[in-house]
PDB file of N, CA and C in Angstrom:
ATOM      1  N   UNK A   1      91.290 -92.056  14.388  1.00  0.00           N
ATOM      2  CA  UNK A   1      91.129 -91.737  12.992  1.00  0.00           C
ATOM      3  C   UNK A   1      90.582 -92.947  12.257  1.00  0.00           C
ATOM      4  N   UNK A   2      89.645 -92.713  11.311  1.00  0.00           N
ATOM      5  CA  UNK A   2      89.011 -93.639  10.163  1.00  0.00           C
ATOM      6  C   UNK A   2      89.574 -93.411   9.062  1.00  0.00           C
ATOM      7  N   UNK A   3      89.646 -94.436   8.195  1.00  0.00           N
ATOM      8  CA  UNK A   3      89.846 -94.033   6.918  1.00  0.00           C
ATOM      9  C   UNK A   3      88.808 -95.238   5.762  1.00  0.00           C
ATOM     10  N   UNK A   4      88.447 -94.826   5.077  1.00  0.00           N
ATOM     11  CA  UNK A   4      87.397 -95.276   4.462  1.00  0.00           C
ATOM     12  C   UNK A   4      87.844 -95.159   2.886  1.00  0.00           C
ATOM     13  N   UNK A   5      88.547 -96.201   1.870  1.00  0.00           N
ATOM     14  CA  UNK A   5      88.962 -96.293   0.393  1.00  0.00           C
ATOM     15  C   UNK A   5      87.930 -96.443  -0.388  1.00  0.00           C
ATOM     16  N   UNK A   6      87.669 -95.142  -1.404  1.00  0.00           N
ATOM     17  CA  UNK A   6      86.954 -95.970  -2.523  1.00  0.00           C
ATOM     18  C   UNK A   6      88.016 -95.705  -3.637  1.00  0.00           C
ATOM     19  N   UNK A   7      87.018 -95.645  -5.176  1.00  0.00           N
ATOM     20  CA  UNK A   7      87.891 -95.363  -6.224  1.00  0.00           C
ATOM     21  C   UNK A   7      87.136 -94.623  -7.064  1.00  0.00           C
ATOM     22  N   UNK A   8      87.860 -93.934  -7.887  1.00  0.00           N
ATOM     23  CA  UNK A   8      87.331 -93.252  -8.811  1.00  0.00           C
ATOM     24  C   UNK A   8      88.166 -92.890 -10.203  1.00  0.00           C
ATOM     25  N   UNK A   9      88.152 -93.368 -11.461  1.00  0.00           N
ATOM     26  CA  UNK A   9      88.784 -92.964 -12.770  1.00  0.00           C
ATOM     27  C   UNK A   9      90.217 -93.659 -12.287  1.00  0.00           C
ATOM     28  N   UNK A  10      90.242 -94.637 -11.431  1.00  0.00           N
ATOM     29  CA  UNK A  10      91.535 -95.565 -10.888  1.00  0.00           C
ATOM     30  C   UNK A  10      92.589 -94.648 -10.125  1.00  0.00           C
ATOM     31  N   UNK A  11      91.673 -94.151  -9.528  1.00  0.00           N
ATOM     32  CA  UNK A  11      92.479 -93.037  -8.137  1.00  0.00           C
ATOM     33  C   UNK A  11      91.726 -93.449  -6.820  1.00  0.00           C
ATOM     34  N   UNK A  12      92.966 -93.304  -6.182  1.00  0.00           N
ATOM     35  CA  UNK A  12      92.528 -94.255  -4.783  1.00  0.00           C
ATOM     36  C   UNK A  12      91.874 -92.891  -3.917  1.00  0.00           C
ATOM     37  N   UNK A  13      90.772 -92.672  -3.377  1.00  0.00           N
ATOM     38  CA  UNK A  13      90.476 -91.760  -2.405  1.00  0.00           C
ATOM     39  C   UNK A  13      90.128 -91.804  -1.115  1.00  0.00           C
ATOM     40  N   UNK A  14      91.072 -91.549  -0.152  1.00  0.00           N
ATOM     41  CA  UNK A  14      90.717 -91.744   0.907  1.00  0.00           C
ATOM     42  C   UNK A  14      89.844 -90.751   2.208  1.00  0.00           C
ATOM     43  N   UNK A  15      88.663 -91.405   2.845  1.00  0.00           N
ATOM     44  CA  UNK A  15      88.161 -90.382   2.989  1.00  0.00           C
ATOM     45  C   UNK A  15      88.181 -90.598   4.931  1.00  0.00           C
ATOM     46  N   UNK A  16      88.876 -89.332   5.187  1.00  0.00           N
ATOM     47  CA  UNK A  16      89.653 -89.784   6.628  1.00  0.00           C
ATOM     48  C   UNK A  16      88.876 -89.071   7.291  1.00  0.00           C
ATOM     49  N   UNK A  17      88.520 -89.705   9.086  1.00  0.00           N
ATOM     50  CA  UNK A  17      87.726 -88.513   9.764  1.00  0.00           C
ATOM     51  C   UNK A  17      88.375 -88.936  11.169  1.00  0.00           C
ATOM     52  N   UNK A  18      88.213 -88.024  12.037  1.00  0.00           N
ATOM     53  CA  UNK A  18      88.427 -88.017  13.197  1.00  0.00           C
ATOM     54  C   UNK A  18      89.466 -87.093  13.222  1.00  0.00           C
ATOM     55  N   UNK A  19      90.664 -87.698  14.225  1.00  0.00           N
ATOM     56  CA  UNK A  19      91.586 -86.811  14.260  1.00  0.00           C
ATOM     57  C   UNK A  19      92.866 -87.337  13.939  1.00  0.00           C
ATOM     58  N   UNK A  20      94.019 -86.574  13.447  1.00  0.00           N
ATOM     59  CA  UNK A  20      95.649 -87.261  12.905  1.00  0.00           C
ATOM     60  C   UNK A  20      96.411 -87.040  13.674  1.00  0.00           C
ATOM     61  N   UNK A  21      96.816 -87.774  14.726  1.00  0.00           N
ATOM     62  CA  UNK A  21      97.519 -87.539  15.892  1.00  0.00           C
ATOM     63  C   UNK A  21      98.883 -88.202  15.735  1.00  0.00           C
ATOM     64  N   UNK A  22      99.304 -89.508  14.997  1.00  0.00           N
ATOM     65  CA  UNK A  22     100.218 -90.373  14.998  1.00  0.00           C
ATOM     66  C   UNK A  22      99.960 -91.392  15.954  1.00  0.00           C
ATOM     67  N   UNK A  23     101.198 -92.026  16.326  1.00  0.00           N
ATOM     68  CA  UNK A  23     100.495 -93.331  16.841  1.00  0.00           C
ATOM     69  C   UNK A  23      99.914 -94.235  16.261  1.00  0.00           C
ATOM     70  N   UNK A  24      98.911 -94.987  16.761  1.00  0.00           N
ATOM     71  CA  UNK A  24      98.618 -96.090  15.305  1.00  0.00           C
ATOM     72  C   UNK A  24      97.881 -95.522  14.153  1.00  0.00           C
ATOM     73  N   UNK A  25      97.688 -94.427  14.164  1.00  0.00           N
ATOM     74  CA  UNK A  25      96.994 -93.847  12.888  1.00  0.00           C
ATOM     75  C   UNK A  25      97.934 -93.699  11.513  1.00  0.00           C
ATOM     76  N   UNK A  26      98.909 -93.711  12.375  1.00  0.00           N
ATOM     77  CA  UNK A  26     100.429 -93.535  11.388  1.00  0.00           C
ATOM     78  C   UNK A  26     100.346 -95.131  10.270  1.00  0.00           C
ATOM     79  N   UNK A  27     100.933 -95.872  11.182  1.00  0.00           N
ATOM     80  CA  UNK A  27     100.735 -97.366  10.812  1.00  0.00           C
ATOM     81  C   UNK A  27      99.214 -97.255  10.019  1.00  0.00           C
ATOM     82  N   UNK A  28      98.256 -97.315  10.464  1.00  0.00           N
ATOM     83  CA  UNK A  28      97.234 -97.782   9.537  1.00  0.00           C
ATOM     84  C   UNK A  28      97.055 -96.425   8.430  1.00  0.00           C
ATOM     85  N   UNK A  29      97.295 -95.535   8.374  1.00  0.00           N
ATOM     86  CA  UNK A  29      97.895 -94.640   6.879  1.00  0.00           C
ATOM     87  C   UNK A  29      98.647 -95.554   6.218  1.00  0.00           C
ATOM     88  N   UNK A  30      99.622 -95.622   6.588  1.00  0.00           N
ATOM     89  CA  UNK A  30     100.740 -96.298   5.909  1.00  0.00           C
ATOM     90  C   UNK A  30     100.603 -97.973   4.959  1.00  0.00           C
ATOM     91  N   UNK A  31      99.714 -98.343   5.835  1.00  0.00           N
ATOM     92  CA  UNK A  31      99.050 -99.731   5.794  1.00  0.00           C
ATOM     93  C   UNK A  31      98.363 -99.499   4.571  1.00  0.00           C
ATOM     94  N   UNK A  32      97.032 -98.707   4.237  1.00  0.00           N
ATOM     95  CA  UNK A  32      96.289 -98.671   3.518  1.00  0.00           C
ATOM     96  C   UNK A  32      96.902 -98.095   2.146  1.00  0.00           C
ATOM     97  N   UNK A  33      98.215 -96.956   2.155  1.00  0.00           N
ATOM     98  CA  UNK A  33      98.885 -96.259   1.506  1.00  0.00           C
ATOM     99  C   UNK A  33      99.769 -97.693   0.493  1.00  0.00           C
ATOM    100  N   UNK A  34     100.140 -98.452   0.986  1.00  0.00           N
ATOM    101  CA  UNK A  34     101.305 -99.713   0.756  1.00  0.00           C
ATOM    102  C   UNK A  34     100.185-101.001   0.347  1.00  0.00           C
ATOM    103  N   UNK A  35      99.095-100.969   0.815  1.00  0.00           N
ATOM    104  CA  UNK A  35      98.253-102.408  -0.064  1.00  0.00           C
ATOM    105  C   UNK A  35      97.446-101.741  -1.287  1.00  0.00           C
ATOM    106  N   UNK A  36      97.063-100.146  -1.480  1.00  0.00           N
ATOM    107  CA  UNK A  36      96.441 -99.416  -2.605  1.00  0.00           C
ATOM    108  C   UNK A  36      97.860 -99.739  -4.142  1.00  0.00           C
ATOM    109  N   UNK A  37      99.124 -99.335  -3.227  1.00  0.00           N
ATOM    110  CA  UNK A  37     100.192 -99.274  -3.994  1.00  0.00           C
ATOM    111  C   UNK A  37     100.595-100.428  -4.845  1.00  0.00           C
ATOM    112  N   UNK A  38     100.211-101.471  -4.017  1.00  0.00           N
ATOM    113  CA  UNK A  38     100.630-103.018  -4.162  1.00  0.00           C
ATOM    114  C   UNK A  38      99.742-103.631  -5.145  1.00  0.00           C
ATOM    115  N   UNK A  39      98.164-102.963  -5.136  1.00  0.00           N
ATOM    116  CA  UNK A  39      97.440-103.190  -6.408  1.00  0.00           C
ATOM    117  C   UNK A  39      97.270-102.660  -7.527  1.00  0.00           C
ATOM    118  N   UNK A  40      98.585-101.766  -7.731  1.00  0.00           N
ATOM    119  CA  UNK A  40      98.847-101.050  -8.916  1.00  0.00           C
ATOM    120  C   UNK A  40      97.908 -99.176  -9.265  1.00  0.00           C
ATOM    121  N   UNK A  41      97.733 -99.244  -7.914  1.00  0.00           N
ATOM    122  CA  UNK A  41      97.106 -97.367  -8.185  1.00  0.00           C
ATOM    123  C   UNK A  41      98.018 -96.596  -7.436  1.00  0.00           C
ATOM    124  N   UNK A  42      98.808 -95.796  -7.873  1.00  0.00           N
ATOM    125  CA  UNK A  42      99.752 -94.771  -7.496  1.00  0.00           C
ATOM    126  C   UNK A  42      99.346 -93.212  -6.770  1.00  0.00           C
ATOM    127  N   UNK A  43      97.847 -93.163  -7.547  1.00  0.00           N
ATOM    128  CA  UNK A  43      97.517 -91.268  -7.087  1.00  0.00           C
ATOM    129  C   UNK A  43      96.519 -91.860  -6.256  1.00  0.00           C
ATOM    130  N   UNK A  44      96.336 -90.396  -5.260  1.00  0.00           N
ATOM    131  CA  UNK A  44      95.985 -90.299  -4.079  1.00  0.00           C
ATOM    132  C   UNK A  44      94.998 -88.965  -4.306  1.00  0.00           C
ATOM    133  N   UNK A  45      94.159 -89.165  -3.137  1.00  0.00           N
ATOM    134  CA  UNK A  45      93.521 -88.126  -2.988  1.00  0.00           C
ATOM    135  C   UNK A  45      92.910 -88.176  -1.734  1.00  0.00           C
ATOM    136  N   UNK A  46      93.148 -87.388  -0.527  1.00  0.00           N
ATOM    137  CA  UNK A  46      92.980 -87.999   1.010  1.00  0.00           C
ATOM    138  C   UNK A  46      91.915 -86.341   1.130  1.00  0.00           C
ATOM    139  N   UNK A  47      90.933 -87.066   1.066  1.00  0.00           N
ATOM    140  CA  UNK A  47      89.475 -86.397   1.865  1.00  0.00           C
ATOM    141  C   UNK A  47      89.915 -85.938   3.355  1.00  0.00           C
ATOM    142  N   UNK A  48      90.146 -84.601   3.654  1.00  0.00           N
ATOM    143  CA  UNK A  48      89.729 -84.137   5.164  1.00  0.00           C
ATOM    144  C   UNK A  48      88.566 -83.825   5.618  1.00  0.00           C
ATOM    145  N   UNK A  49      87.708 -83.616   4.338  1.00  0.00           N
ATOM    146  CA  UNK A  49      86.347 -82.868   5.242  1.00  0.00           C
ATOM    147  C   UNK A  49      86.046 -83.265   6.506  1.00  0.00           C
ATOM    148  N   UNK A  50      86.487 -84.286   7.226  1.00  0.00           N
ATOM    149  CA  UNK A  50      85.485 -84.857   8.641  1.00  0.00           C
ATOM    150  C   UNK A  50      87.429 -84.883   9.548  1.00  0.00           C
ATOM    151  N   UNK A  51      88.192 -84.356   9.475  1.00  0.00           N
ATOM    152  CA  UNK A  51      88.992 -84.383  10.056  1.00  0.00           C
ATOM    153  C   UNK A  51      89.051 -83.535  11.085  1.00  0.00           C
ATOM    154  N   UNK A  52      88.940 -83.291  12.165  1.00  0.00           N
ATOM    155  CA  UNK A  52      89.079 -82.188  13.384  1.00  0.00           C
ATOM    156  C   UNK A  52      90.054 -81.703  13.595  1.00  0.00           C
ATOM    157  N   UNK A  53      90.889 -82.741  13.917  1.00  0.00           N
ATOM    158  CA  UNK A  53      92.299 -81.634  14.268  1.00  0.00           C
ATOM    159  C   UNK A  53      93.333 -82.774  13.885  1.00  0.00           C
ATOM    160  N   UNK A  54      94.736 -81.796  13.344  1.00  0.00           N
ATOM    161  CA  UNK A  54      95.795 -82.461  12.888  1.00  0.00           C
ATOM    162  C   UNK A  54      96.929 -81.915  13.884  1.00  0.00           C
ATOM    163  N   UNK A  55      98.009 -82.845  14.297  1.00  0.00           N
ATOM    164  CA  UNK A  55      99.103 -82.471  15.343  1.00  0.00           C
ATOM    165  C   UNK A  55     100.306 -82.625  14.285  1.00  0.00           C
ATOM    166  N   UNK A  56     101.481 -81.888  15.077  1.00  0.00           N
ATOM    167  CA  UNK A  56     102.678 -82.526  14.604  1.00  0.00           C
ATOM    168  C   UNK A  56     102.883 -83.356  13.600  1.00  0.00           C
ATOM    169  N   UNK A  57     102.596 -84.983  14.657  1.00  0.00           N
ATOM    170  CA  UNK A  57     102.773 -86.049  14.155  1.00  0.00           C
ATOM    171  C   UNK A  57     102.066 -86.181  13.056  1.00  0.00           C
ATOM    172  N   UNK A  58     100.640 -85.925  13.397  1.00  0.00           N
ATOM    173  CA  UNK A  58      99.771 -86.276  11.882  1.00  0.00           C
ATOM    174  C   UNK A  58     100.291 -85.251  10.480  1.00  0.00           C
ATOM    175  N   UNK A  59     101.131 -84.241  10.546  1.00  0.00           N
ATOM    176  CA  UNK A  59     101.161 -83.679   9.537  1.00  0.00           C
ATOM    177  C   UNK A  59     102.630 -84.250   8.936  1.00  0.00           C
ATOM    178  N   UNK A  60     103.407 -84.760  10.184  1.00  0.00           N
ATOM    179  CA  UNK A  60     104.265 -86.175   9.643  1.00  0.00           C
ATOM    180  C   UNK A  60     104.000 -87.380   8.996  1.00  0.00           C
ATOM    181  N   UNK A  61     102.890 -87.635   9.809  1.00  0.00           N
ATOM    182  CA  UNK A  61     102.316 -89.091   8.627  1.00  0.00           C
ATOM    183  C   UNK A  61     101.906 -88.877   7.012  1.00  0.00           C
ATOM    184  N   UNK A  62     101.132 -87.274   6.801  1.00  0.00           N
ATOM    185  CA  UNK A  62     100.892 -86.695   6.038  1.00  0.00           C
ATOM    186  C   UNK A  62     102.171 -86.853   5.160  1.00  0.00           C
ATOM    187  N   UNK A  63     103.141 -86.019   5.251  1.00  0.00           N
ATOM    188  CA  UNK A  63     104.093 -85.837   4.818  1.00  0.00           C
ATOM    189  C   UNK A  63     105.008 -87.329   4.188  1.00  0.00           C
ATOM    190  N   UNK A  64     105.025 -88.209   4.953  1.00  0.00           N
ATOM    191  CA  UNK A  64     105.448 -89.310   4.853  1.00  0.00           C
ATOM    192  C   UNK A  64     104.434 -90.285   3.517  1.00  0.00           C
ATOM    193  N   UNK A  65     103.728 -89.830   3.855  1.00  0.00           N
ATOM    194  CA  UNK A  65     102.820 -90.570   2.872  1.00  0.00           C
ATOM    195  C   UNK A  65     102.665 -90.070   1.792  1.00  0.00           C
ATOM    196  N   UNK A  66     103.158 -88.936   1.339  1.00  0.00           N
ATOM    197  CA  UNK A  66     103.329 -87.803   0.103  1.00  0.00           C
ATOM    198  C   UNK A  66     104.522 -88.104  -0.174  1.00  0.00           C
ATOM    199  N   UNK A  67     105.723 -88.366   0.703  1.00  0.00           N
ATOM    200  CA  UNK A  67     107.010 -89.022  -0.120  1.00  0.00           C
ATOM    201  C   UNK A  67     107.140 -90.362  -0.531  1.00  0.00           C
ATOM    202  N   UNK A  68     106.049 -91.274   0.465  1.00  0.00           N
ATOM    203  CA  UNK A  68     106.378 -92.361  -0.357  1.00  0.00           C
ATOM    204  C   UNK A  68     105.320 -92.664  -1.749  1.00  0.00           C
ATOM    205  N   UNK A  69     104.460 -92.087  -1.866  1.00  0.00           N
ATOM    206  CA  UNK A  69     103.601 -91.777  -3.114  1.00  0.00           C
ATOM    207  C   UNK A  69     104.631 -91.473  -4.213  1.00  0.00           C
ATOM    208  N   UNK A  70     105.091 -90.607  -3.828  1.00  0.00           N
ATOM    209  CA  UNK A  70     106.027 -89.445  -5.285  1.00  0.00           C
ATOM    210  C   UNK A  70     107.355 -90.493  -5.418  1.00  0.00           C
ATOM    211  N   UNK A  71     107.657 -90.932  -4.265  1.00  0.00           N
ATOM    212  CA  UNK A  71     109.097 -92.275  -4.968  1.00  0.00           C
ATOM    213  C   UNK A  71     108.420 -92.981  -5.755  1.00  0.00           C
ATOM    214  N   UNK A  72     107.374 -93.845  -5.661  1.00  0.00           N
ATOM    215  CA  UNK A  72     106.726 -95.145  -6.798  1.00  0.00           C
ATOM    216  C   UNK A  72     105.911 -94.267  -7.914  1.00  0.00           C
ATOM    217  N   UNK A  73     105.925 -92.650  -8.481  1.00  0.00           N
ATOM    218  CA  UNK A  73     105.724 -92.282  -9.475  1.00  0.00           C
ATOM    219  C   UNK A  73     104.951 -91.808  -8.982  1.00  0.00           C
ATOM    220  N   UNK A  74     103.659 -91.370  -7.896  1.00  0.00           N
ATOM    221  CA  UNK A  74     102.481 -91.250  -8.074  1.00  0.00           C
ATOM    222  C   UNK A  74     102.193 -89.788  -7.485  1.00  0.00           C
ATOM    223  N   UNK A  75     101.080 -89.273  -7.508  1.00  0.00           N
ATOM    224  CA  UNK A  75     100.744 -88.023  -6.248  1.00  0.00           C
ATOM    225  C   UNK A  75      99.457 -88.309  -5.644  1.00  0.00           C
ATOM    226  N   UNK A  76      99.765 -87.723  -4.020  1.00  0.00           N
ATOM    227  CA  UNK A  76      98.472 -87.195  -3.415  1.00  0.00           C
ATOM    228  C   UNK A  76      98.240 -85.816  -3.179  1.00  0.00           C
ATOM    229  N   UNK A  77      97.135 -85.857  -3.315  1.00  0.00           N
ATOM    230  CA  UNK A  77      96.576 -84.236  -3.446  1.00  0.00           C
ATOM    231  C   UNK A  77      95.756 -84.420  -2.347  1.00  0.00           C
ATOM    232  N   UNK A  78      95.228 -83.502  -1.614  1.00  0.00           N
ATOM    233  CA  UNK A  78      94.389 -83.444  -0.403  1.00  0.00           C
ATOM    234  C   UNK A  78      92.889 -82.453  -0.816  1.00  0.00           C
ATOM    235  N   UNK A  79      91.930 -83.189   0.063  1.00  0.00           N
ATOM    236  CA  UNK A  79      90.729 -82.632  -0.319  1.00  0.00           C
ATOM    237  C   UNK A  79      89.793 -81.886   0.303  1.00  0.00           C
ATOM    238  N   UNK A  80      89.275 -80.828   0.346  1.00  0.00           N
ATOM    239  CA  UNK A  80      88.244 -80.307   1.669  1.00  0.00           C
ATOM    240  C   UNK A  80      89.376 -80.356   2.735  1.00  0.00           C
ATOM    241  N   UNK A  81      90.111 -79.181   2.674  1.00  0.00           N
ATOM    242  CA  UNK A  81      90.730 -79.142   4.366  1.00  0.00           C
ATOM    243  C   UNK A  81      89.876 -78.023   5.186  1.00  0.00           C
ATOM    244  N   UNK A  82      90.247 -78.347   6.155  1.00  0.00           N
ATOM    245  CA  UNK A  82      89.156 -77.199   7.116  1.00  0.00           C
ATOM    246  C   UNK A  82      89.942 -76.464   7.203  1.00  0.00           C
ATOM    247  N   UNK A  83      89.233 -74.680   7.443  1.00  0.00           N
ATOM    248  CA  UNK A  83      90.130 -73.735   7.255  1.00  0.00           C
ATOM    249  C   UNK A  83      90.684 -73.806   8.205  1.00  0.00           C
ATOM    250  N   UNK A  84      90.517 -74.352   9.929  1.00  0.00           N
ATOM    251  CA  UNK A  84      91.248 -74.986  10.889  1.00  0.00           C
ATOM    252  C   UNK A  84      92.829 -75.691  10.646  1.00  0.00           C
ATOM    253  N   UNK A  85      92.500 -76.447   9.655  1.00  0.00           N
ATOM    254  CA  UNK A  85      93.978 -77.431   9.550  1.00  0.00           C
ATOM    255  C   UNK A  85      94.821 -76.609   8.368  1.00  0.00           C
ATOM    256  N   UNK A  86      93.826 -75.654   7.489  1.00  0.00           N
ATOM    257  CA  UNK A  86      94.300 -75.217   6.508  1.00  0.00           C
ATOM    258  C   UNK A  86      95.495 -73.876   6.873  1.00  0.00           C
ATOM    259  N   UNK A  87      95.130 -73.276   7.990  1.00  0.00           N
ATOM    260  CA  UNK A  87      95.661 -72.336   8.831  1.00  0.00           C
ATOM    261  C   UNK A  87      97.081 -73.016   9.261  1.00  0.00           C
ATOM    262  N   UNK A  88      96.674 -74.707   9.474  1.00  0.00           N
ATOM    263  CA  UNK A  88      98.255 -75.312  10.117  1.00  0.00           C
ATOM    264  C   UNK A  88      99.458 -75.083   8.850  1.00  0.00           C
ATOM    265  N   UNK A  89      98.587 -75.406   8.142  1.00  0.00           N
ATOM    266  CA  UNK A  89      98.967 -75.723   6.379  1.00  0.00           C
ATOM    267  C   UNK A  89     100.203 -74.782   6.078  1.00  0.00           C
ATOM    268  N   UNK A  90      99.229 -73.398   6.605  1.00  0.00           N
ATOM    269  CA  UNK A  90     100.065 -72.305   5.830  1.00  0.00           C
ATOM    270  C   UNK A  90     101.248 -71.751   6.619  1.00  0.00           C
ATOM    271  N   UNK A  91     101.180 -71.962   8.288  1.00  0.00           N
ATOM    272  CA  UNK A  91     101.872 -71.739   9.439  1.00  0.00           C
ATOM    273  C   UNK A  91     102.962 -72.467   9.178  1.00  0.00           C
ATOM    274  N   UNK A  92     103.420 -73.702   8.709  1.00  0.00           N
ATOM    275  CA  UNK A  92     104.241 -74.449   8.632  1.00  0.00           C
ATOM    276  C   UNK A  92     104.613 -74.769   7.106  1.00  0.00           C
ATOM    277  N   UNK A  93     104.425 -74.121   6.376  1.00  0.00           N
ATOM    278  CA  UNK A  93     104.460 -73.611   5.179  1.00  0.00           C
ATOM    279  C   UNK A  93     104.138 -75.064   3.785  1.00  0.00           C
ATOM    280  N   UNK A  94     103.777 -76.087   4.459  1.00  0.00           N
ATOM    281  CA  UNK A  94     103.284 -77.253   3.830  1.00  0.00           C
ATOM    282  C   UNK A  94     102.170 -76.904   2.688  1.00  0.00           C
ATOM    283  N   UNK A  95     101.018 -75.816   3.332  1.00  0.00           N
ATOM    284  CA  UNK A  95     100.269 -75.382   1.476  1.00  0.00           C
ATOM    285  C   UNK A  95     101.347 -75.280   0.470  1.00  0.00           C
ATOM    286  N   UNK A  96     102.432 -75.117   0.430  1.00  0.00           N
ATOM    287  CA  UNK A  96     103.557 -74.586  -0.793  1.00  0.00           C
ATOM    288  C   UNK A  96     103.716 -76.354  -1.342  1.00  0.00           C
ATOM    289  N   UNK A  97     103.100 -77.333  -0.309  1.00  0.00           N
ATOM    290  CA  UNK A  97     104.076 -78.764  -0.799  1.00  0.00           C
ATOM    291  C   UNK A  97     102.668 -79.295  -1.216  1.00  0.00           C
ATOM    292  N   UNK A  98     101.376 -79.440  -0.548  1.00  0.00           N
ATOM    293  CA  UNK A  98     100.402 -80.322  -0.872  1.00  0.00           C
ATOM    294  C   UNK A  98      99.571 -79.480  -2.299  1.00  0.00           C
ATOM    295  N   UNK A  99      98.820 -79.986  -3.080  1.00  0.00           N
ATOM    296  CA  UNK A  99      97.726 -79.789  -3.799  1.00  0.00           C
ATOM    297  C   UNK A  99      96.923 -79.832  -3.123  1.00  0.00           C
ATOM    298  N   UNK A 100      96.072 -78.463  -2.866  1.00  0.00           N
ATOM    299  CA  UNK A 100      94.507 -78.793  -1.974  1.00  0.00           C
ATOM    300  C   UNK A 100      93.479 -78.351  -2.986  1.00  0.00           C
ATOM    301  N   UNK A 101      92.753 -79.217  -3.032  1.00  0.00           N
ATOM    302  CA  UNK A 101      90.869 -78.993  -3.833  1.00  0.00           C
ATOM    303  C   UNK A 101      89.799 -78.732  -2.847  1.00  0.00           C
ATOM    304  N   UNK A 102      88.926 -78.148  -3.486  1.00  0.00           N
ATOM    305  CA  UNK A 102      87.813 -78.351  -2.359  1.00  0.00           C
ATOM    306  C   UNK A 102      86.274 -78.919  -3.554  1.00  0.00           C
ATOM    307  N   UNK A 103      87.151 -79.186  -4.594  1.00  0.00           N
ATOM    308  CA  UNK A 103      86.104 -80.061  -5.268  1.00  0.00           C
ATOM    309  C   UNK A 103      86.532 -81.415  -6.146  1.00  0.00           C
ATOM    310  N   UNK A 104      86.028 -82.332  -5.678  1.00  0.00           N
ATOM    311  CA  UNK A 104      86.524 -83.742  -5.265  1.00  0.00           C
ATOM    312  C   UNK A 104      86.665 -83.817  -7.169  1.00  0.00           C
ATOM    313  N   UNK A 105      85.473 -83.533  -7.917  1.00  0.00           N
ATOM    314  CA  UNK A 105      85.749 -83.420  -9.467  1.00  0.00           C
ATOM    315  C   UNK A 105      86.952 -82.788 -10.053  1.00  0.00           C
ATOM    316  N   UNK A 106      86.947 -81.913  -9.573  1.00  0.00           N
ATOM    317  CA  UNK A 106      88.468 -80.876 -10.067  1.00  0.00           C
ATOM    318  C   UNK A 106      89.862 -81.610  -9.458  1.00  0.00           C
ATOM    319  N   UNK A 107      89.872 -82.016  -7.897  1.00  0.00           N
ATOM    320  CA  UNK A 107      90.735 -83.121  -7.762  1.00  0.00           C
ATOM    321  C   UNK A 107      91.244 -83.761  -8.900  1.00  0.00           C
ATOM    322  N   UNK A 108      89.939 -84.837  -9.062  1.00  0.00           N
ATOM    323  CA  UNK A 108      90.199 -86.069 -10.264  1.00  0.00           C
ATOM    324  C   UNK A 108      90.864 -85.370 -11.196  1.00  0.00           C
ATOM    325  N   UNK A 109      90.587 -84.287 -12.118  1.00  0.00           N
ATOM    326  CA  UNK A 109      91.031 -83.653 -13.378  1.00  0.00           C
ATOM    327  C   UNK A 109      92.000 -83.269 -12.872  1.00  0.00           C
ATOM    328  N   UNK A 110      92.870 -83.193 -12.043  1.00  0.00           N
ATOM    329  CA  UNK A 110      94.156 -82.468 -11.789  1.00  0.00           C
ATOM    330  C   UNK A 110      95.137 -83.450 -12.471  1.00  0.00           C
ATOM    331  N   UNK A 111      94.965 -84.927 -12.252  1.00  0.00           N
ATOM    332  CA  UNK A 111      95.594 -85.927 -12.697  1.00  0.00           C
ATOM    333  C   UNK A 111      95.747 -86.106 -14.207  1.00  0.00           C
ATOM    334  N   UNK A 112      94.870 -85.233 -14.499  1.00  0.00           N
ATOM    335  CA  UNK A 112      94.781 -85.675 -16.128  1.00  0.00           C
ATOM    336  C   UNK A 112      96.622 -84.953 -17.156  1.00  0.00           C
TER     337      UNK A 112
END
């Protein structure tokens, strides 16, 4: 897995590709999640479009990284999921917990 930070209206967006397996992908989520935090931006917005496949674990790291967002005040919302992972989404009933967009503008305005 990649993950690639920019910013936008002081929202951190991360734009992730490959695949979310856990393992060190966990750690470097977490990594990038905890130095964004540390420079004072709280909301999230984690780009799947280029994501292939999500396991278990990755929908743990997911998850993990949505609770520690919402303890320091903030939210992530998720972006472009494939109807692939979006199918995991709904199987495990997690669409009921994440915000999903499929337009990165409407994202941003969710925060408002």
């Amino acid at each position: 897995m990649k993950i690639k930070e920019r910013r936008r209206d002081g929202i951190a967006i991360l734009d992730m590709s490959g695949k979310l397996m856990g393992g060190p992908d966990a750690e470097a989520f977490n990594e990038v999640l905890r130095t964004i935090m540390h420079e004072g931006v709280n909301n999230f917005i984690v780009n799947m479009e280029r994501v292939k496949w999500v396991n278990s674990t990755g929908l743990g790291i997911l998850i993990s990284g949505y609770t520690t967002v919402k303890k320091a005040g903030g939210e992530l919302k998720l972006l472009k999921v494939t109807e692939r992972i979006e199918n995991i989404f709904i199987v495990s009933k997690l669409s009921t917990v994440f915000n999903s967009f499929e337009d990165e503008d409407e994202a941003l305005r969710s925060f408002a």
